[in-house]
PDB file of N, CA and C in Angstrom:
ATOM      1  N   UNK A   1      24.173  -2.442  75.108  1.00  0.00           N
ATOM      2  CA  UNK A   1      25.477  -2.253  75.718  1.00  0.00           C
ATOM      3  C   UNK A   1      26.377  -3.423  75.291  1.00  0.00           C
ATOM      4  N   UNK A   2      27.274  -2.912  74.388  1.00  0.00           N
ATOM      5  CA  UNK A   2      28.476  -4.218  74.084  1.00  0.00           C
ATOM      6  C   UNK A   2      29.321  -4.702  75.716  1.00  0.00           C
ATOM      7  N   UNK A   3      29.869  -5.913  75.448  1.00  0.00           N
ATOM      8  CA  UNK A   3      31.561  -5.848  76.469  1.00  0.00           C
ATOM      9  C   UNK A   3      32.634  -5.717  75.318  1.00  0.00           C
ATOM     10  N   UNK A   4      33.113  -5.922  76.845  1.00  0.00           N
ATOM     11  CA  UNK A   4      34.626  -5.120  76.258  1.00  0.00           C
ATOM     12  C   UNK A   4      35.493  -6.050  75.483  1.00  0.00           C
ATOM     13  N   UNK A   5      36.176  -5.775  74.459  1.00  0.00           N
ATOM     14  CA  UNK A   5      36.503  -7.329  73.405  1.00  0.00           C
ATOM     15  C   UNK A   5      38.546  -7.369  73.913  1.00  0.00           C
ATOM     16  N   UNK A   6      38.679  -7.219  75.148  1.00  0.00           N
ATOM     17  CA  UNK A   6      39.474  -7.396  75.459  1.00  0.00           C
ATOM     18  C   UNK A   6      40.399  -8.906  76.045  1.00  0.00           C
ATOM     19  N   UNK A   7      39.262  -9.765  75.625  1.00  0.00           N
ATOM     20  CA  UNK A   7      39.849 -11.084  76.122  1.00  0.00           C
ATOM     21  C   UNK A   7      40.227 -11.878  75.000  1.00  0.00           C
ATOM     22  N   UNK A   8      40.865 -12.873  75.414  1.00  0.00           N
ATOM     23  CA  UNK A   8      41.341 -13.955  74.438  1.00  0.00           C
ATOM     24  C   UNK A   8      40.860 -14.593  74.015  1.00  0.00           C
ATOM     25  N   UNK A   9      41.052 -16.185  73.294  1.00  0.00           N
ATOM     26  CA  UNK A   9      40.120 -17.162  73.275  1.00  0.00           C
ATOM     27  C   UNK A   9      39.491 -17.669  73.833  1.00  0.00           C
ATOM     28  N   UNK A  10      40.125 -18.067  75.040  1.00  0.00           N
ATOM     29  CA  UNK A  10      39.322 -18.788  75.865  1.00  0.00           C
ATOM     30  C   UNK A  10      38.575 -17.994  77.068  1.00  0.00           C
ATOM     31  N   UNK A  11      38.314 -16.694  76.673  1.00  0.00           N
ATOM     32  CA  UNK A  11      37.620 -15.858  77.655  1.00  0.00           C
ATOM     33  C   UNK A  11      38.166 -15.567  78.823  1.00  0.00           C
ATOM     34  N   UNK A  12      38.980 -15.520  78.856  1.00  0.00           N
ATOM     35  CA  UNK A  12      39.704 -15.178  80.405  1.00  0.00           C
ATOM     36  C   UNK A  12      40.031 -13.749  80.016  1.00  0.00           C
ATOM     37  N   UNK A  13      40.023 -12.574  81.033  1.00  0.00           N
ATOM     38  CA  UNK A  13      40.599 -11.711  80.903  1.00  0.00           C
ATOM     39  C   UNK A  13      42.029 -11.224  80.482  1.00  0.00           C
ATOM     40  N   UNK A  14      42.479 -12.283  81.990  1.00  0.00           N
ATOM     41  CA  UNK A  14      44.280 -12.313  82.131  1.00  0.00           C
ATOM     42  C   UNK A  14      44.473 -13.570  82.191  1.00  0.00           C
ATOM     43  N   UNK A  15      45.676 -13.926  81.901  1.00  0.00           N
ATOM     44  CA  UNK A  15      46.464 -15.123  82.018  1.00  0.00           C
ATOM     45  C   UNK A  15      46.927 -14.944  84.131  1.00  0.00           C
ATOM     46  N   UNK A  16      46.719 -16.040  84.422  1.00  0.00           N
ATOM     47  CA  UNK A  16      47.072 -16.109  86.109  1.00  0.00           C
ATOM     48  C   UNK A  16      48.177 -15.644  86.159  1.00  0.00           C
ATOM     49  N   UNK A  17      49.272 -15.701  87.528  1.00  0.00           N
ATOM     50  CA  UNK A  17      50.049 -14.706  87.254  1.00  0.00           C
ATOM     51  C   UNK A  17      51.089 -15.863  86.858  1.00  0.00           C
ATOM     52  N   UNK A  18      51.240 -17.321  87.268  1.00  0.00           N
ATOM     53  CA  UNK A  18      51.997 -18.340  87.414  1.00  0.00           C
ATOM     54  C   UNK A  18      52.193 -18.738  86.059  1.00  0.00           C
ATOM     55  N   UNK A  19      51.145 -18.481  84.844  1.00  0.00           N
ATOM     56  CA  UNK A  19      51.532 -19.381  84.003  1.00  0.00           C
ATOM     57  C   UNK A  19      52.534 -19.639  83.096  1.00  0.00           C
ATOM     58  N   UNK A  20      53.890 -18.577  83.780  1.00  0.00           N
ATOM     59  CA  UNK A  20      55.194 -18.233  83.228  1.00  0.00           C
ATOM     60  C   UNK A  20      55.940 -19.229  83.746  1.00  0.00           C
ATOM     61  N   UNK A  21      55.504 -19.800  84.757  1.00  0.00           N
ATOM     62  CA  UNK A  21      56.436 -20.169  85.638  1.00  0.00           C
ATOM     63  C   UNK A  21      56.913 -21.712  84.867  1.00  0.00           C
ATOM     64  N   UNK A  22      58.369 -22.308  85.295  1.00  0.00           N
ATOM     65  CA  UNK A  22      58.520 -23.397  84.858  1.00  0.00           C
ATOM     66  C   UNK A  22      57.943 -24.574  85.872  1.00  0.00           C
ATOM     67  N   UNK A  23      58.154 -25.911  85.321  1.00  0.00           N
ATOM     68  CA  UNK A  23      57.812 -26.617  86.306  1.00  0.00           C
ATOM     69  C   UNK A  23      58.260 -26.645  87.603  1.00  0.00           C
ATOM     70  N   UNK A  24      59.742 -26.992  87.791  1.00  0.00           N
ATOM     71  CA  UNK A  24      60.000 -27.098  89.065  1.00  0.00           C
ATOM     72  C   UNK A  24      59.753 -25.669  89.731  1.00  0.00           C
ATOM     73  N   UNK A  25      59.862 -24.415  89.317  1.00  0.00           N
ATOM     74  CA  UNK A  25      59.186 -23.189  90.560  1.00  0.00           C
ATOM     75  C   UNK A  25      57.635 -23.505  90.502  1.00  0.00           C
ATOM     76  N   UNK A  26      56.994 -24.371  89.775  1.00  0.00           N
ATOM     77  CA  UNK A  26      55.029 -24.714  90.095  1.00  0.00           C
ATOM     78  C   UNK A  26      55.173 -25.278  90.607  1.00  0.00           C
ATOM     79  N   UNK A  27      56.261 -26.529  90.867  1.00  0.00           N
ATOM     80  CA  UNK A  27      56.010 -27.152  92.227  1.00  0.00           C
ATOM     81  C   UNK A  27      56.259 -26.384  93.444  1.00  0.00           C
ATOM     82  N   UNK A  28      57.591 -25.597  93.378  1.00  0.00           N
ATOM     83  CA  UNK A  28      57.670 -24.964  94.455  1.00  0.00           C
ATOM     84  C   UNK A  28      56.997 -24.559  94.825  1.00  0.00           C
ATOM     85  N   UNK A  29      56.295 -23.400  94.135  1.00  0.00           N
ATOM     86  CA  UNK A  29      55.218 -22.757  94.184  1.00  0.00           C
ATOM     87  C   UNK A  29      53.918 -23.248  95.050  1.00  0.00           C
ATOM     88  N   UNK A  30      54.064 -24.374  94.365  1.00  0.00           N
ATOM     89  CA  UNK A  30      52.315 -25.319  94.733  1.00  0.00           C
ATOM     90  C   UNK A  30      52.939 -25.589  96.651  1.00  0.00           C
ATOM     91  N   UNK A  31      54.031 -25.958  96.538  1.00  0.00           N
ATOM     92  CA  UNK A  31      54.740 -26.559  98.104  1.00  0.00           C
ATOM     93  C   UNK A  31      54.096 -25.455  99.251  1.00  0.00           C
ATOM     94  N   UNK A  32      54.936 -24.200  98.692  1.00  0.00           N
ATOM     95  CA  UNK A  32      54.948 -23.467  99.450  1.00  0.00           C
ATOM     96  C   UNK A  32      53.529 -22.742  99.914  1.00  0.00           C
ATOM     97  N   UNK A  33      52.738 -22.242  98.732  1.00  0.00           N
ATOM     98  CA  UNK A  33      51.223 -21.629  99.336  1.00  0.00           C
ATOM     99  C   UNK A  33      50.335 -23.158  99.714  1.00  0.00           C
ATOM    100  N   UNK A  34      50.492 -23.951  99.907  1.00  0.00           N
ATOM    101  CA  UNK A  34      50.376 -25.499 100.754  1.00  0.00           C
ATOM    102  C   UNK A  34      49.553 -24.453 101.864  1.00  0.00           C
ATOM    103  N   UNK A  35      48.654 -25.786 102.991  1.00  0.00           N
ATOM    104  CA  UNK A  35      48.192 -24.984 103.881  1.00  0.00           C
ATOM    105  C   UNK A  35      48.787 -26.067 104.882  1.00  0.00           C
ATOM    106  N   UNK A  36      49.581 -27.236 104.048  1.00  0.00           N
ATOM    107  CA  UNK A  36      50.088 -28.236 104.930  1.00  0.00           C
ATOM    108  C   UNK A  36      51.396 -27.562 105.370  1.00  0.00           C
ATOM    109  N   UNK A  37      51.810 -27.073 104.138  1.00  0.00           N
ATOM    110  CA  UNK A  37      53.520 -26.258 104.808  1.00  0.00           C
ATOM    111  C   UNK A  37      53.300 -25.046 105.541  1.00  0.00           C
ATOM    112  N   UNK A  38      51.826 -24.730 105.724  1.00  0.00           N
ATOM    113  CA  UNK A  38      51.832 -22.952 106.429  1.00  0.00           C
ATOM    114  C   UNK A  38      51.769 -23.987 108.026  1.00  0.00           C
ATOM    115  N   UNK A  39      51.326 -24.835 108.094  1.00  0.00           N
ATOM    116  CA  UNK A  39      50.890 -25.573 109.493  1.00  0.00           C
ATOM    117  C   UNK A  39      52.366 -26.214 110.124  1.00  0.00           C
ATOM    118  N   UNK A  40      52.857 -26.396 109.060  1.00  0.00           N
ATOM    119  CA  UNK A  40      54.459 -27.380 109.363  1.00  0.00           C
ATOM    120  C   UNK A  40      55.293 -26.162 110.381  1.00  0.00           C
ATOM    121  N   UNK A  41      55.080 -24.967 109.036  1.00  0.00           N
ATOM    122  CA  UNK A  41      56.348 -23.612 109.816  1.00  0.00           C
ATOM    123  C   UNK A  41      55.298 -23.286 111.049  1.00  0.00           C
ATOM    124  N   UNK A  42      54.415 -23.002 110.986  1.00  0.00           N
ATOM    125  CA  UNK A  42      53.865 -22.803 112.479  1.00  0.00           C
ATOM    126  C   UNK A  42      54.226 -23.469 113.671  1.00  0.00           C
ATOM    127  N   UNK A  43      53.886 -25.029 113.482  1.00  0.00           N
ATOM    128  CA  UNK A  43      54.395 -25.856 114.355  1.00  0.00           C
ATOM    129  C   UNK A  43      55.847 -25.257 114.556  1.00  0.00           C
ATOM    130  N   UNK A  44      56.907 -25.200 114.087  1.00  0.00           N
ATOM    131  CA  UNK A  44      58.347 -25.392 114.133  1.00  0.00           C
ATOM    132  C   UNK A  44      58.843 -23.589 114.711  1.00  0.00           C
ATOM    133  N   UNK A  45      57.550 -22.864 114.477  1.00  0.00           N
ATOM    134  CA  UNK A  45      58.142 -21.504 115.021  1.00  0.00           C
ATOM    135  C   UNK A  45      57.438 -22.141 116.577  1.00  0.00           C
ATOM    136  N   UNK A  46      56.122 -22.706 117.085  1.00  0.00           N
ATOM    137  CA  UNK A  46      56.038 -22.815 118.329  1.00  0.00           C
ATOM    138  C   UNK A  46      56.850 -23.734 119.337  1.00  0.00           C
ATOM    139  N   UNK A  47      57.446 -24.930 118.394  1.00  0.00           N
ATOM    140  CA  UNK A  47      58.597 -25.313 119.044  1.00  0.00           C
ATOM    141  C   UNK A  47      59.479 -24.716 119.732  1.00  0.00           C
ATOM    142  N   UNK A  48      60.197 -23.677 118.881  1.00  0.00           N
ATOM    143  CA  UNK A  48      61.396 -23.099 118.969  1.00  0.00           C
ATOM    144  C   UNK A  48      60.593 -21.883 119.833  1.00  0.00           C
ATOM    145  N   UNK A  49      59.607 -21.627 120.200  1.00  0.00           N
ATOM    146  CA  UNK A  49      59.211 -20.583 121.514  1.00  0.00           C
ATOM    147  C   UNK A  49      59.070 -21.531 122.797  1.00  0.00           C
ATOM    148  N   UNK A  50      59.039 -22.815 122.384  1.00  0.00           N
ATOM    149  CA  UNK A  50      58.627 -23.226 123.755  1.00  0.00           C
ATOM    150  C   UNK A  50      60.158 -23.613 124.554  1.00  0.00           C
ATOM    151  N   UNK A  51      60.747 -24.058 123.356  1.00  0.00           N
ATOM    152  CA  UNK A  51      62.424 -24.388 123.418  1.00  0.00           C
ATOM    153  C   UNK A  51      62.771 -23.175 124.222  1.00  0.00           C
ATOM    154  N   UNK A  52      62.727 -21.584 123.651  1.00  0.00           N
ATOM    155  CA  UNK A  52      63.374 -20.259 124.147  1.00  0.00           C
ATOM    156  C   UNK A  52      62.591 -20.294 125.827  1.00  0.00           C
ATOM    157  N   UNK A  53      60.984 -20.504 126.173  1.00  0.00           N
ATOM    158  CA  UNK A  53      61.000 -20.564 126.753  1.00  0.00           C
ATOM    159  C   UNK A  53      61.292 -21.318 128.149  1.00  0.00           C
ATOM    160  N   UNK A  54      61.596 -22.428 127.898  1.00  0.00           N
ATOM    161  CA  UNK A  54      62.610 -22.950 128.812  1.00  0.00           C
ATOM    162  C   UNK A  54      64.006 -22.790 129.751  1.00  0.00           C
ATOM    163  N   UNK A  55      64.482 -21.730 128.807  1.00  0.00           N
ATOM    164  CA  UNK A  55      65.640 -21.548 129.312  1.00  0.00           C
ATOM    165  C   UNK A  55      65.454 -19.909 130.392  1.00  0.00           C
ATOM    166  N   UNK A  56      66.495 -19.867 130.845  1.00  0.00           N
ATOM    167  CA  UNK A  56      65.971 -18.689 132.241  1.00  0.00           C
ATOM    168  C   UNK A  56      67.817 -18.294 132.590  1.00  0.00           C
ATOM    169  N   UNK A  57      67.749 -17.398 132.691  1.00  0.00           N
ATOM    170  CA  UNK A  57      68.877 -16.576 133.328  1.00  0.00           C
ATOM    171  C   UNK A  57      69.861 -17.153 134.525  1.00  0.00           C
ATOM    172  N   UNK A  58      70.539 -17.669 134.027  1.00  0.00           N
ATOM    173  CA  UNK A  58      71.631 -18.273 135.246  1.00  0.00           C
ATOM    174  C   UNK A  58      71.182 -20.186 135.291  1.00  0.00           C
ATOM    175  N   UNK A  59      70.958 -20.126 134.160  1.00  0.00           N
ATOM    176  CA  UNK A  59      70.227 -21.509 133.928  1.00  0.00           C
ATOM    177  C   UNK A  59      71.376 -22.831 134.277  1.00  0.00           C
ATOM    178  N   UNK A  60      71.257 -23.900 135.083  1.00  0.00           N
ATOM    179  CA  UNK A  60      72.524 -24.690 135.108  1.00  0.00           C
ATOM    180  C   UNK A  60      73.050 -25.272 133.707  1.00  0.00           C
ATOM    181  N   UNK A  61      73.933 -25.671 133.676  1.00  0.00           N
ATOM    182  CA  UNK A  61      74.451 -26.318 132.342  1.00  0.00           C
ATOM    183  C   UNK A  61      74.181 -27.353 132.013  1.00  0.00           C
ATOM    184  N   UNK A  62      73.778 -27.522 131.043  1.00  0.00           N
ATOM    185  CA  UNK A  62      72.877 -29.070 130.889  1.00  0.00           C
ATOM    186  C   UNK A  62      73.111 -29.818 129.228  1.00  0.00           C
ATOM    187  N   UNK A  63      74.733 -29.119 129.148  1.00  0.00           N
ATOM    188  CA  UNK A  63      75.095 -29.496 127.802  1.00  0.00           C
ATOM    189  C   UNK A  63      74.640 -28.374 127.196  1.00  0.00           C
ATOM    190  N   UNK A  64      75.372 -28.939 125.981  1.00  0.00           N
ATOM    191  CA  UNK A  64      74.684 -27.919 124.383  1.00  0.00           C
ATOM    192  C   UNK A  64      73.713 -28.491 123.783  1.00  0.00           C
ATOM    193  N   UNK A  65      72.679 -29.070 124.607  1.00  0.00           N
ATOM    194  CA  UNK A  65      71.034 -29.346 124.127  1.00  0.00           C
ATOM    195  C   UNK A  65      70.296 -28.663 123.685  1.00  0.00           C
ATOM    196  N   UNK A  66      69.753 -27.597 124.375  1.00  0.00           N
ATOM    197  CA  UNK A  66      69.332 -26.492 124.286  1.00  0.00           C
ATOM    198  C   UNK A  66      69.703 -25.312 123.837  1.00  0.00           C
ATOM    199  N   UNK A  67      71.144 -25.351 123.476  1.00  0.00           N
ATOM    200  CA  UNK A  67      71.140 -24.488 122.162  1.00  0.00           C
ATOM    201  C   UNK A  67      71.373 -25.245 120.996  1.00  0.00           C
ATOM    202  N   UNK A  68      71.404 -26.183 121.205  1.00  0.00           N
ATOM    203  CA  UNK A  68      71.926 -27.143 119.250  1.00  0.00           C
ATOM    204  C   UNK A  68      70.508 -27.095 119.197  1.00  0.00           C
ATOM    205  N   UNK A  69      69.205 -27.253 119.681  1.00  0.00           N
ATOM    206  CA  UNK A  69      68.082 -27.250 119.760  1.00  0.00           C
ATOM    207  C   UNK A  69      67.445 -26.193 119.313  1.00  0.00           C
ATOM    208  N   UNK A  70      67.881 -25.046 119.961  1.00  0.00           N
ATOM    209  CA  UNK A  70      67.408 -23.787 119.648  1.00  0.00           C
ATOM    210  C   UNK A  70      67.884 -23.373 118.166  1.00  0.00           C
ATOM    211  N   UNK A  71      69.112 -24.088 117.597  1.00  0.00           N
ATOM    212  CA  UNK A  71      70.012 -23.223 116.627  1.00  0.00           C
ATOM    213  C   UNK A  71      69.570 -24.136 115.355  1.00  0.00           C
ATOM    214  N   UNK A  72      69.065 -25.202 115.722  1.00  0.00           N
ATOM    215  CA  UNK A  72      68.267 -26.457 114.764  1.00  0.00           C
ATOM    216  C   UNK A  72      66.893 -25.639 114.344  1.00  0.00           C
ATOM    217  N   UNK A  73      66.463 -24.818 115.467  1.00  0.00           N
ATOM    218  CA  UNK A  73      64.868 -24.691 114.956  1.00  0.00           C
ATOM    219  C   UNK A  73      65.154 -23.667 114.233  1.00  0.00           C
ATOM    220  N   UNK A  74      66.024 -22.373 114.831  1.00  0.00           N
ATOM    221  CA  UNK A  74      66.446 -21.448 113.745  1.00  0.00           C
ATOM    222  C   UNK A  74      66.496 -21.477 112.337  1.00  0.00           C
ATOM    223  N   UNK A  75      67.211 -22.765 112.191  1.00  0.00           N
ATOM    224  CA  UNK A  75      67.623 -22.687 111.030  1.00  0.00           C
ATOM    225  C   UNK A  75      66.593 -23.084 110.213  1.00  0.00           C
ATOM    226  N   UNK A  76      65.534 -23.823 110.363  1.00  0.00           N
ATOM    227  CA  UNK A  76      64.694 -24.974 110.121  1.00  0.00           C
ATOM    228  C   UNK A  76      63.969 -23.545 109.736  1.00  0.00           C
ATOM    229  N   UNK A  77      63.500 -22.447 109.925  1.00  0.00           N
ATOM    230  CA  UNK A  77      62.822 -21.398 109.762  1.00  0.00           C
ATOM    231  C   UNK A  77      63.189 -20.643 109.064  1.00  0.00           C
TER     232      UNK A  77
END
């Protein structure tokens, strides 16, 4: 039974899918599938739930803390 003579030189089937990419999107790249940046946005989405949950219906006024707060984490996401 032969294989299949479908690979290159260096035996790889396929080329990965990245190796188009230029440098600065491999860094991006590398940033973003990070398991340090999947932990960062996690943190910063449970912030901004604990932030939402704080606030309550007929809430006294306590400044624009709590929404420059809320509208900070928004954005941050």
């Amino acid at each position: 039974m032969t294989r299949s003579t479908c690979t290159d030189i260096t035996g790889l089937r396929e080329l990965p899918y990245w190796s188009g990419y230029s440098k600065p999107r491999l860094l991006l790249h590398a940033v973003v599938t990070s398991k340090y940046f999947d932990l960062c946005i996690a943190g910063v989405i449970g912030l901004n739930v604990i932030t939402m949950a704080l606030e309550f219906y007929l809430m006294p006024a306590v400044g624009h803390s709590m929404q420059t707060t809320h509208t900070t984490l928004t954005v941050a996401v």
